[in-house]
C-alpha atoms as a PDB file:
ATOM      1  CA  UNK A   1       0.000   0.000   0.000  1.00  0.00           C
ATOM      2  CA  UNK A   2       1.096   3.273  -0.749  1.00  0.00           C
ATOM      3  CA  UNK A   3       0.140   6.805   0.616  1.00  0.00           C
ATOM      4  CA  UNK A   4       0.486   9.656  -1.409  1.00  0.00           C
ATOM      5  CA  UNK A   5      -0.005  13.476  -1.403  1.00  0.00           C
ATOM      6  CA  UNK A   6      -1.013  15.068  -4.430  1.00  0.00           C
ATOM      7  CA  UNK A   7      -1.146  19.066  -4.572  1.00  0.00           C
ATOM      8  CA  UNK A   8      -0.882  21.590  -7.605  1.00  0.00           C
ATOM      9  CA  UNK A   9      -0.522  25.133  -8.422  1.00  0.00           C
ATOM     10  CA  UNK A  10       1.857  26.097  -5.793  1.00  0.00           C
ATOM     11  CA  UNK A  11       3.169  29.313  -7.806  1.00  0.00           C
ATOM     12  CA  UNK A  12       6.248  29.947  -6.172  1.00  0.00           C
ATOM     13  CA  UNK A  13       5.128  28.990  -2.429  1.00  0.00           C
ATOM     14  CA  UNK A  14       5.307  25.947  -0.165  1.00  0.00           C
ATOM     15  CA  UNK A  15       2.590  26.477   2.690  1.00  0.00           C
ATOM     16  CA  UNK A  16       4.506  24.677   5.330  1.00  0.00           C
ATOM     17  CA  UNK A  17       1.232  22.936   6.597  1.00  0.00           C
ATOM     18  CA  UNK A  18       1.944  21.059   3.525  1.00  0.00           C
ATOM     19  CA  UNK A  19       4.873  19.222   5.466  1.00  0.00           C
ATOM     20  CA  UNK A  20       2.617  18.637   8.475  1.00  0.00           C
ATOM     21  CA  UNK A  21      -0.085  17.047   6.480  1.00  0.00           C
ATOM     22  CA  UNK A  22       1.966  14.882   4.599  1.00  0.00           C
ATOM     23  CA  UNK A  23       3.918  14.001   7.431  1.00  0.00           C
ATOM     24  CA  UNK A  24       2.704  10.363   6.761  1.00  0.00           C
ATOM     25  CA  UNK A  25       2.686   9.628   3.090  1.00  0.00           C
ATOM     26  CA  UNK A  26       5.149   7.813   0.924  1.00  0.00           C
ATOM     27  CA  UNK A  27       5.330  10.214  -1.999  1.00  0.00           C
ATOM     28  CA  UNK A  28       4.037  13.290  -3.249  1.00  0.00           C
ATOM     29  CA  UNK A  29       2.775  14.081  -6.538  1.00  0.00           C
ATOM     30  CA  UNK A  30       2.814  17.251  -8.251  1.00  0.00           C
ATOM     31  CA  UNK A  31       0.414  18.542 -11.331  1.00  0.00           C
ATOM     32  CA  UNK A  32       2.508  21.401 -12.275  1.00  0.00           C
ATOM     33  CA  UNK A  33       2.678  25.381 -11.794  1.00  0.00           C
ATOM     34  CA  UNK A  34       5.376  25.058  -9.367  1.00  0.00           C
ATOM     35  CA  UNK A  35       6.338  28.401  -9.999  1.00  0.00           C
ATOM     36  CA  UNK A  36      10.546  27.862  -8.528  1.00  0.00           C
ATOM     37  CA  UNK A  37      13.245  25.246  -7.814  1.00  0.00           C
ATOM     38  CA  UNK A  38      12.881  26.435  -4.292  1.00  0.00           C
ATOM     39  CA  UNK A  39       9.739  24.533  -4.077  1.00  0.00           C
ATOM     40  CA  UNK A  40      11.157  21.716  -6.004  1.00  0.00           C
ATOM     41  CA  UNK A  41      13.828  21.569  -3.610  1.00  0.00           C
ATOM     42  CA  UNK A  42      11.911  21.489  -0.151  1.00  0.00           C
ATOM     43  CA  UNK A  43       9.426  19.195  -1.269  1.00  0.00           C
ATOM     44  CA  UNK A  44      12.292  16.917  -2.828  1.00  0.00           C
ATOM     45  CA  UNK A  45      14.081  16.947   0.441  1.00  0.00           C
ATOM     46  CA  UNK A  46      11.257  15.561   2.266  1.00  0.00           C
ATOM     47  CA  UNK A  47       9.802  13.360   0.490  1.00  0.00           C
ATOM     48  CA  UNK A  48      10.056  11.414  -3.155  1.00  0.00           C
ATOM     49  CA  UNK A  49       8.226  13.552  -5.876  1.00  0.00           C
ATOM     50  CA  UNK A  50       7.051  13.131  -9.124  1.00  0.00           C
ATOM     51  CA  UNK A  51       5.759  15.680 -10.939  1.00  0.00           C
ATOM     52  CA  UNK A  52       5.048  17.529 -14.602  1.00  0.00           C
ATOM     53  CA  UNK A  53       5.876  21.005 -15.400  1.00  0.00           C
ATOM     54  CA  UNK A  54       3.052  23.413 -15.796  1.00  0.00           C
ATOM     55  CA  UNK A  55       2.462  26.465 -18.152  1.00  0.00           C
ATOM     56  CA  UNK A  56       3.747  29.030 -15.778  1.00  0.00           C
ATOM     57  CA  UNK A  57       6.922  26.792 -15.026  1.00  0.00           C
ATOM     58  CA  UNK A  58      10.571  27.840 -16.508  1.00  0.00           C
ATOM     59  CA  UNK A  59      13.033  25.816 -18.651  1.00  0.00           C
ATOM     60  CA  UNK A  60      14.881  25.365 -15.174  1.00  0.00           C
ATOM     61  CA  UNK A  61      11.654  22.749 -13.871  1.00  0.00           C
ATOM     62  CA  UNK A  62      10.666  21.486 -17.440  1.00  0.00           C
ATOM     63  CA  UNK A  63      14.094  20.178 -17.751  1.00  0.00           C
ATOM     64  CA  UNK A  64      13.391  18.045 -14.618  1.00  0.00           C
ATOM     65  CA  UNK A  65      10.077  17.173 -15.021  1.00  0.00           C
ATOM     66  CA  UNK A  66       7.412  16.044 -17.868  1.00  0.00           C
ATOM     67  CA  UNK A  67       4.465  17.968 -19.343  1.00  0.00           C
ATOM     68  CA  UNK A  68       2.872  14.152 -19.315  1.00  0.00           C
ATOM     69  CA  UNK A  69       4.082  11.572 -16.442  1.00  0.00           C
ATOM     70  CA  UNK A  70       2.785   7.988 -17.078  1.00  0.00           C
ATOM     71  CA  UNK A  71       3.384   5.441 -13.962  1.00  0.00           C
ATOM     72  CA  UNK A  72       2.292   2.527 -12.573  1.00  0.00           C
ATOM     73  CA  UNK A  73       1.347   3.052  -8.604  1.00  0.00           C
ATOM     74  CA  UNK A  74       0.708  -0.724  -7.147  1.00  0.00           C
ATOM     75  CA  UNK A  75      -1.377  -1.484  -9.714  1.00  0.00           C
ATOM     76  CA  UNK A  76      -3.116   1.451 -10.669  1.00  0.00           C
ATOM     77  CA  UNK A  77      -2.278   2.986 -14.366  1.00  0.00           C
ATOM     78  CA  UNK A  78      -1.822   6.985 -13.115  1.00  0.00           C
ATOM     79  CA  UNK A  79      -1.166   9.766 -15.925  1.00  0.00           C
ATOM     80  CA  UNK A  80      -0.072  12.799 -13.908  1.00  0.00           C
ATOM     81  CA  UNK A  81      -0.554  16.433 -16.347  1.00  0.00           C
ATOM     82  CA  UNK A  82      -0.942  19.944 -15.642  1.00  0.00           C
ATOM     83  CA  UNK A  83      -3.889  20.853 -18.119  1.00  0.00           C
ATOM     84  CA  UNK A  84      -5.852  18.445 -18.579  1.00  0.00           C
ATOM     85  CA  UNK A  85      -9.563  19.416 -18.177  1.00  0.00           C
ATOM     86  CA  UNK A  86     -11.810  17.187 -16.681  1.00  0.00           C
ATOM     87  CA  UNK A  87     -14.746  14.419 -17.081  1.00  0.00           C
ATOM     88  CA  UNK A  88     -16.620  15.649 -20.649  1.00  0.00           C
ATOM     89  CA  UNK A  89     -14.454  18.621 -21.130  1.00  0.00           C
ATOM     90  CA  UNK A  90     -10.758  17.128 -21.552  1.00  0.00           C
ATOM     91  CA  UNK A  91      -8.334  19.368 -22.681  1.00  0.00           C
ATOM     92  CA  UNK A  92      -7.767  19.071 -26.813  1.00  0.00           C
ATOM     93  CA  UNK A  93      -4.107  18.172 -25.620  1.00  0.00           C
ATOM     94  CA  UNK A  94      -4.787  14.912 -23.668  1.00  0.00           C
ATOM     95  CA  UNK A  95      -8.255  14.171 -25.298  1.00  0.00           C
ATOM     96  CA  UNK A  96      -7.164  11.486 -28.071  1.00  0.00           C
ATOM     97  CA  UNK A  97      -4.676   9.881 -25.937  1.00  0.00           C
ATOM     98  CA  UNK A  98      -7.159   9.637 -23.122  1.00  0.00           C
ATOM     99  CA  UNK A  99     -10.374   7.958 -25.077  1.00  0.00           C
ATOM    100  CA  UNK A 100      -7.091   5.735 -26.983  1.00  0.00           C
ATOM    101  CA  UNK A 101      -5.767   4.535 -24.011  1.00  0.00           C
ATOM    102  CA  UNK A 102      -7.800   5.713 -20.622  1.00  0.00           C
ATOM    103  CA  UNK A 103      -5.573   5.379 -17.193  1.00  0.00           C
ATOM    104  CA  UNK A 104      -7.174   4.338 -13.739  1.00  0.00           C
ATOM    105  CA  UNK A 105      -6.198   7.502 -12.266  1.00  0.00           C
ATOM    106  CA  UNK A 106      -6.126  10.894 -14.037  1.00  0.00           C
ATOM    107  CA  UNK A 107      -3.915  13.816 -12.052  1.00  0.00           C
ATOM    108  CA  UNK A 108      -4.000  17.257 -13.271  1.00  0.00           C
ATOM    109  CA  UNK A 109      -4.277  20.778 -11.939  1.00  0.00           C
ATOM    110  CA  UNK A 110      -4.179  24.349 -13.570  1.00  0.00           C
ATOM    111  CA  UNK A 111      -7.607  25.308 -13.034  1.00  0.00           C
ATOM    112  CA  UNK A 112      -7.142  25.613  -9.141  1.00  0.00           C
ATOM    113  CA  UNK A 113     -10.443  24.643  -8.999  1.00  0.00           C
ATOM    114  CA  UNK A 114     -10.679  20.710  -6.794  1.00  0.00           C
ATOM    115  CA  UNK A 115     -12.259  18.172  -8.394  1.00  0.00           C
ATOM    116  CA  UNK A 116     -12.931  14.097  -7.819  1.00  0.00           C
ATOM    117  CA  UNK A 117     -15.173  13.154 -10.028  1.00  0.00           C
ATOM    118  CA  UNK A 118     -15.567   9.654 -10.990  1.00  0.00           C
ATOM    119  CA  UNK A 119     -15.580   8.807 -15.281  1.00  0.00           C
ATOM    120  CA  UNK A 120     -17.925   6.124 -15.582  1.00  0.00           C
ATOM    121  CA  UNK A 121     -17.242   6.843 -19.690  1.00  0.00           C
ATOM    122  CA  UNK A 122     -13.616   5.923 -19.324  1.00  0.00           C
ATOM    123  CA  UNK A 123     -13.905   4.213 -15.670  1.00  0.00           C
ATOM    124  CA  UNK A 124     -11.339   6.221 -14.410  1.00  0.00           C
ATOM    125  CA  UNK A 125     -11.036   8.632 -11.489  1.00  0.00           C
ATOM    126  CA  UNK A 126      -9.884  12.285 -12.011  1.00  0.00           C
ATOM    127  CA  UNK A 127      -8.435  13.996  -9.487  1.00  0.00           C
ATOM    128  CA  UNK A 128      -7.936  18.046  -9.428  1.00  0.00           C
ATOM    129  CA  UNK A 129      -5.946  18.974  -6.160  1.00  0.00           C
ATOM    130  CA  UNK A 130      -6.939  22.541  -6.590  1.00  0.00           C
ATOM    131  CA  UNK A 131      -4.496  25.092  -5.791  1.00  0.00           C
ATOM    132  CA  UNK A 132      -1.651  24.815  -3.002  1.00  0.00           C
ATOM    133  CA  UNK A 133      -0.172  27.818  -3.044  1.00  0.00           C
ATOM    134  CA  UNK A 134      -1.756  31.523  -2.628  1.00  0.00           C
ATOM    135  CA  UNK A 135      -1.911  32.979  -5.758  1.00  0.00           C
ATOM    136  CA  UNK A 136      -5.502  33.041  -7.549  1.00  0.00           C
ATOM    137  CA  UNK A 137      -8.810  33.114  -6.975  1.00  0.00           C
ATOM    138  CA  UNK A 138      -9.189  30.617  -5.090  1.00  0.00           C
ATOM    139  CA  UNK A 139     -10.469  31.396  -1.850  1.00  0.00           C
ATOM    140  CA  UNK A 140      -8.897  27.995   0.055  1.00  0.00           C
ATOM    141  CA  UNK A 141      -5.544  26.257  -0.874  1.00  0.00           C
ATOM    142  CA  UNK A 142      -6.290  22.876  -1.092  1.00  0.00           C
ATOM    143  CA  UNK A 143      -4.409  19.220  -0.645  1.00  0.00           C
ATOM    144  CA  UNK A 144      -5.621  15.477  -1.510  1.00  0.00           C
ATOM    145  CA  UNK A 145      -4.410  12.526   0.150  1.00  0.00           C
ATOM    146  CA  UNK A 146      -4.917   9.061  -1.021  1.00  0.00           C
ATOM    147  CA  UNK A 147      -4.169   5.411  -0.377  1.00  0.00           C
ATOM    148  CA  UNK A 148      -3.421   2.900  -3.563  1.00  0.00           C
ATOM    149  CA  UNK A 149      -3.714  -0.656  -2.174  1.00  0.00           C
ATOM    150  CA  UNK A 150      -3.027  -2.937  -5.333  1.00  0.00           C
ATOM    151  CA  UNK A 151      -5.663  -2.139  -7.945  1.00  0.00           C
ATOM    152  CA  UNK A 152      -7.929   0.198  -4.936  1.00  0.00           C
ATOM    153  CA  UNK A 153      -7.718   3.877  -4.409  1.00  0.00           C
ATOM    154  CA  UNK A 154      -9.203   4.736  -1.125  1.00  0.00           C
ATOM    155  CA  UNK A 155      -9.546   6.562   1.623  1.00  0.00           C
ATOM    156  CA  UNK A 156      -9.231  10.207   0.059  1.00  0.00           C
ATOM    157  CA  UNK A 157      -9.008  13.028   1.784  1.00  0.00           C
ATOM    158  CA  UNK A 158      -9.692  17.041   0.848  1.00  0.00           C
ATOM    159  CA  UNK A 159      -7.689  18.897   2.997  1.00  0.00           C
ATOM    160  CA  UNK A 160      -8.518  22.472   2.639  1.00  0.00           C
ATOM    161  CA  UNK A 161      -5.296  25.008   4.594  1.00  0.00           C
ATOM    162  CA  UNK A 162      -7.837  27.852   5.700  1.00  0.00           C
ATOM    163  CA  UNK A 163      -7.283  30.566   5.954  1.00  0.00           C
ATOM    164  CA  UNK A 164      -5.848  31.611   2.785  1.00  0.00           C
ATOM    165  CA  UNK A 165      -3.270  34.087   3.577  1.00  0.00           C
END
């Protein structure tokens, strides 16, 4: 079984209630906009990351990371992406690949709005952390925790880092 933290949209800033609640998981993934290596760095330090550049992101993070990460998690088929729209409204970038070949899980960020919603369509689940990090509209930063126990994903969690500040 494997625990995992899954945040996006950081632009530039590591809340450090991020560290406290994912004191306990085994890696954290990251759907792009991390906006500097600082936050690379810290979040690199202290746990194993994987992770996809996002549209704000410079040459120094896209050199490091994908725009499209495509992993095996126990045995869940995860495809990690920063735009990447959402149940009936995928993005034009991911759309073909998607219906072609649909993964369990489906990771991506950008619109800092959070969203699980369940694809019965492509029986997969998508996942938008919403935004981390402060900058935006959005009124709460957002986290997602969640369990992969062979071919189950369970136990997810919203954690919402109020106030926004």
């Amino acid at each position: 079984m494997k625990k995992i933290g899954i945040l996006s949209d950081t632009h530039a800033l590591l809340d450090e209630r991020v560290f406290l609640h994912f004191e306990n998981v085994d890696e954290i993934w990251h759907a792009g906009d991390w906006g500097s290596m600082e936050v690379v760095d810290k979040l690199r330090a202290f746990k194993p990351v994987r992770g996809v550049w996002g549209n704000i992101d410079g040459h120094d993070i896209r050199t490091i990371f994908p725009e499209n990460l495509r992993f095996r998690c126990e045995e869940v088929d995860v495809w990690l992406t920063h735009i990447g729209g959402y149940p009936g409204k995928y993005d034009a970038s991911v759309k073909q690949k998607i219906f072609n070949n649909p993964p369990k899980l489906f990771v991506c960020g950008h619109s800092h709005i959070l969203k699980v919603k369940y694809d019965p369509t492509l029986e997969l689940l998508h996942i938008n952390p919403g935004a981390a990090g402060r900058y935006g509209f959005h009124q709460v930063q957002t986290l997602i925790r969640l369990e992969i126990d062979g071919d189950k994903m369970q136990n997810l969690e919203v954690i919402e880092l109020t106030p926004k500040y």
